[in-house]
Each structure stands twice: as C-alpha cells, then as structure tokens.
Protein backbone atom coordinates (compact mmCIF):
# COMPACT_ATOMS: atom_id res chain seq x y z
CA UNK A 1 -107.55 13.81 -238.01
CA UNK A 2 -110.39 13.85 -235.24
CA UNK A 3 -109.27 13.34 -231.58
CA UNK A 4 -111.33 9.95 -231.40
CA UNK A 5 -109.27 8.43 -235.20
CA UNK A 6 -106.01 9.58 -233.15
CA UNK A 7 -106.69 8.26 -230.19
CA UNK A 8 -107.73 4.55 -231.87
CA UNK A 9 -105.00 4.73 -234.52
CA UNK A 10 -102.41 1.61 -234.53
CA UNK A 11 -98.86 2.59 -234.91
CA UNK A 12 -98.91 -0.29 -237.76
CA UNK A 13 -102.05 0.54 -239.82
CA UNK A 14 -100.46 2.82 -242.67
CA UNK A 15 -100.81 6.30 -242.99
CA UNK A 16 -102.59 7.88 -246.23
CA UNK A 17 -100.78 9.13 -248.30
CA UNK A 18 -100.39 11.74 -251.07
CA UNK A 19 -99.34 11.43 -253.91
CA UNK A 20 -97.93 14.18 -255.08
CA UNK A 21 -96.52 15.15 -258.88
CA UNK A 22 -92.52 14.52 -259.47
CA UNK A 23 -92.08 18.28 -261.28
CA UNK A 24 -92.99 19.51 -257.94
CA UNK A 25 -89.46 18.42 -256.63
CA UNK A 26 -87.93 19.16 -260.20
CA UNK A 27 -87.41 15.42 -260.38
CA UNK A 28 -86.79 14.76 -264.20
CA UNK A 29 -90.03 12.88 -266.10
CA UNK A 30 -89.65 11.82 -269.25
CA UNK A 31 -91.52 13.38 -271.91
CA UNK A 32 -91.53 13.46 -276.08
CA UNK A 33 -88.77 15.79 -275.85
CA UNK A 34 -86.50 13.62 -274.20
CA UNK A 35 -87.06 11.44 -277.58
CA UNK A 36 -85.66 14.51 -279.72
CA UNK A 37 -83.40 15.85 -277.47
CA UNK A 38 -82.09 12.66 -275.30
CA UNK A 39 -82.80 14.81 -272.15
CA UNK A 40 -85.65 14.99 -269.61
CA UNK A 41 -88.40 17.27 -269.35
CA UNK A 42 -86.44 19.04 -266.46
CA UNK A 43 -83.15 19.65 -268.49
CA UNK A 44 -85.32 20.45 -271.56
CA UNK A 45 -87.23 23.71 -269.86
CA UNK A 46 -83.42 24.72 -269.41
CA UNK A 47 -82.28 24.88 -272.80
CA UNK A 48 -83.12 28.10 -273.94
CA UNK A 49 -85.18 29.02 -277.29
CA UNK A 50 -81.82 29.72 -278.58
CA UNK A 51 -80.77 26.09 -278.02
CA UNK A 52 -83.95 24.96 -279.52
CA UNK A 53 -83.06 27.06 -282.56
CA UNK A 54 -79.77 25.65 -283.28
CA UNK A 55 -80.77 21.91 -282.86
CA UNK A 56 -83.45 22.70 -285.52
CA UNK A 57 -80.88 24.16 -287.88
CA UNK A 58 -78.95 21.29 -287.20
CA UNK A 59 -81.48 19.01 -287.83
CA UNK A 60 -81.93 16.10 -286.10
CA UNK A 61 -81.59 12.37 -287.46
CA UNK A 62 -84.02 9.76 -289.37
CA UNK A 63 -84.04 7.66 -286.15
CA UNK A 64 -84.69 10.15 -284.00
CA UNK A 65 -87.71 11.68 -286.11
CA UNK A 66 -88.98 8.09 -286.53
CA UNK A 67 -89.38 8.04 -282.89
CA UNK A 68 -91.14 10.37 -281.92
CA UNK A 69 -93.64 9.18 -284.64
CA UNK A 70 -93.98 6.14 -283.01
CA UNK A 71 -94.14 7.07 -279.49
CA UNK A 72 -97.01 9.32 -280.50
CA UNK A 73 -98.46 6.55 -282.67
CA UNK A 74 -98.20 8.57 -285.99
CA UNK A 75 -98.22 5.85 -289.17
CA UNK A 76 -95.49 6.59 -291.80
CA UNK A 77 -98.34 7.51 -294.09
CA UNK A 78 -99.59 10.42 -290.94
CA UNK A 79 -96.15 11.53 -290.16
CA UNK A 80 -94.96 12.04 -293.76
CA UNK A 81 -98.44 14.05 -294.52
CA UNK A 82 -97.20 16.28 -291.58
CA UNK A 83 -93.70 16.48 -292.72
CA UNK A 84 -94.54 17.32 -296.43
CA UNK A 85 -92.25 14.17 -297.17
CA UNK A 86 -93.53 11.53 -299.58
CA UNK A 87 -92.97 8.18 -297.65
CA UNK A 88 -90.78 6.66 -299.89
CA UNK A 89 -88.41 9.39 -299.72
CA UNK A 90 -88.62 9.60 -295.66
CA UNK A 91 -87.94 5.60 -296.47
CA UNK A 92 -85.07 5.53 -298.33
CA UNK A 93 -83.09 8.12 -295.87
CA UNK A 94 -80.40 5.65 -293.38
CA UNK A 95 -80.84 5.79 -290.19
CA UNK A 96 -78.29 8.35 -289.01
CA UNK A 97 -78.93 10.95 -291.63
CA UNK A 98 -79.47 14.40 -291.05
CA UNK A 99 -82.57 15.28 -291.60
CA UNK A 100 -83.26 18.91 -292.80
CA UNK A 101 -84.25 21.63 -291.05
CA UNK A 102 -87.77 21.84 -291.67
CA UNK A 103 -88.73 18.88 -290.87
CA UNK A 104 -86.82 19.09 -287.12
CA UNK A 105 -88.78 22.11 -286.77
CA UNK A 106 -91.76 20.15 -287.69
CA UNK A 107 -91.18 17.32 -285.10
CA UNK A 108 -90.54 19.90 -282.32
CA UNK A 109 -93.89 21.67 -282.89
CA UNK A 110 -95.01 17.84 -282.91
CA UNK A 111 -93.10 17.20 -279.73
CA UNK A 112 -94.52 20.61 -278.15
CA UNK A 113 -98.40 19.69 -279.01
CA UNK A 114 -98.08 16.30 -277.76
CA UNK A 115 -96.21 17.45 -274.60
CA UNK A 116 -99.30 20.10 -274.59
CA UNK A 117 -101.70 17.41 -275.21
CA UNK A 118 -100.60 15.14 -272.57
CA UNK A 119 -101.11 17.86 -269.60
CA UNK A 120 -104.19 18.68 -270.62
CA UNK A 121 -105.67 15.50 -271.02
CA UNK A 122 -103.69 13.88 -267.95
CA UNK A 123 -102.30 10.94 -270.46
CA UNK A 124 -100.70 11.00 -273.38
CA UNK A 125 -102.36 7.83 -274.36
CA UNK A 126 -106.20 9.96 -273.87
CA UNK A 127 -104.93 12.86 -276.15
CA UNK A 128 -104.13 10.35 -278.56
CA UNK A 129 -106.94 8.67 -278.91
CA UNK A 130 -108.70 12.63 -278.81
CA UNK A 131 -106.28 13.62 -281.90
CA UNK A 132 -107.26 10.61 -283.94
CA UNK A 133 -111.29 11.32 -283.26
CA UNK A 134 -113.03 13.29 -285.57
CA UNK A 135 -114.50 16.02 -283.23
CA UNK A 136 -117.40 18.86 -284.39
CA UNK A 137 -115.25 21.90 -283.56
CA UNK A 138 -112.89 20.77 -286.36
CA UNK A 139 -115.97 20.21 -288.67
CA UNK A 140 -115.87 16.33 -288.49
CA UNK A 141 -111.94 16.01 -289.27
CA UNK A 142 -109.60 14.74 -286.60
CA UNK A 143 -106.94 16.88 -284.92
CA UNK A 144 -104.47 14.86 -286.38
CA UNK A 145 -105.21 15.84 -290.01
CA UNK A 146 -104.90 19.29 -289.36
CA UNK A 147 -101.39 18.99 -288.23
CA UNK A 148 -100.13 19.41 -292.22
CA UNK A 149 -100.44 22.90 -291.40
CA UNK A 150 -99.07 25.64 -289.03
CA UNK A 151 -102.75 26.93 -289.02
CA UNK A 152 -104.12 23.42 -288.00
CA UNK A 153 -101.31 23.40 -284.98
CA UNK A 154 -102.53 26.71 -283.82
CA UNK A 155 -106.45 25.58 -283.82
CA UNK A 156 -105.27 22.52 -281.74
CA UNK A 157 -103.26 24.71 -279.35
CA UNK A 158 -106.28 26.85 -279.07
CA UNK A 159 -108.90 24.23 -278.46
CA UNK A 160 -106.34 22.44 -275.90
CA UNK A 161 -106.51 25.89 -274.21
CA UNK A 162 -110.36 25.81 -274.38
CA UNK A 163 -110.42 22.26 -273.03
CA UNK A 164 -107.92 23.09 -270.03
CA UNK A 165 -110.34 25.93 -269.11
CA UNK A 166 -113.59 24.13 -269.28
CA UNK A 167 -114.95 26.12 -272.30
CA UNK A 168 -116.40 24.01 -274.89
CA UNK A 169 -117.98 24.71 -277.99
C-alpha cells in the first residue's frame, strides 16, 4: 500500500482480502471420493493405493455406486454403458448389495477423472458440461462416451493434461 492510501485509510473501511484455497491449510473439501469412500479429499490422499485396492476387492454397494452417478450427472442408461451392466440388471440389485469388483474399480477410475476434471476445469459443474460436448479431438464424440473403455479414460486423462498446460489441438 502507497504512503498516501495508508495515511487516508479508516480503521473501519475493510481490508481486502484473499481468498485463499482450503487444501492449502489441509482443511478437508469434499470431493467424489468422499461419495465412495465416506471420507474427505484430505483423509482420502491418506489411504494408501493398498487401501484403494482392498475397497475395490471388496466392492462397494448399489447405493453408493448410484451416487456417484448422480453427483456426476451420469443417466442410468450412461453409467451402465460404462459399467458393462445392462440397466435392468444394475436395477434389480437392493440397495445395500455388494457390488462386484469390477465395477468398484470402474467407479473409482470414474471418481479419479471427475476429481481430475474438476481441477482442471475449476468446477466440476464446467467439466461436466465439457464431458457431455462432443469436442473435435475426440472426432465429434463426447468424452463421456469414451469412458466404456480403459483406452477412452486414458485419452481423457491425456487431453485434461493438454488442457491444464495450455496445449490444444
């Protein structure tokens, strides 16, 4: 601040003020993993890979899966194309079942992209609407429709890289 601001400044005009990110004081924000894992971001870049791995053996419950579908706004035709699950059978699981391993490994590469996604584009709610835009890189399709394969997640990954770093194709 300049001698002549400090000099007029009244003692009860506020101050500006920065905002600054919560991570930076390790504050917990929640993120799609807290939806899989009922923990925040902070307590999920604890776990280990090794804790990852077991709650995808485990699997993880209908509910839970269901979730994260929504919060990313997947419809049960989009998330069941991803899974490799017809919808009816995703349908007629209860609630609470386990759901098998594959497709909890599925919803945590889901949960990593979108997590990805969302500190790229600032918002989760902007990489959503980028995912469901059919874009020229992917020849017209939409990031979202790639997603049925692990090759499709890695071409997202990689363009998300692109994007963060300003190089465009």
């Amino acid at each position: 601040m300049s001698e002549d601001k400090l000099h007029n400044f009244k003692h009860d005009e506020p101050l500006n003020v920065l905002s600054e990110p919560m991570i930076a004081y390790g504050l917990p924000k929640a993120n799609l993993f807290s939806v899989l894992f009922g923990t925040s971001a902070r307590q999920f870049n604890l776990m280990s890979d090794f804790d990852v791995l077991k709650t995808s053996r485990d699997g993880l419950p209908k509910h839970i899966l269901m979730a994260l579908a929504k919060k990313i706004s997947l419809t049960l035709q989009e998330f069941s194309n991803i899974m490799h699950i017809s919808e009816r059978t995703l349908q007629r699981y209860e609630d609470d079942t386990i759901i098998k391993t594959e497709y909890t490994e599925k919803a945590i590469e889901l949960a990593r992209l979108y997590t990805r996604g969302e500190e790229v584009f600032g918002s989760l709610d902007k990489f959503k609407l980028w995912m469901k835009t059919p874009l020229h890189v992917f020849k017209g399709e939409t990031p979202v429709s790639l997603l049925d394969t692990s090759i499709g997640f890695d071409m997202i990954f990689k363009e998300l890289g692109r994007i963060e770093y300003g190089i465009f194709a």
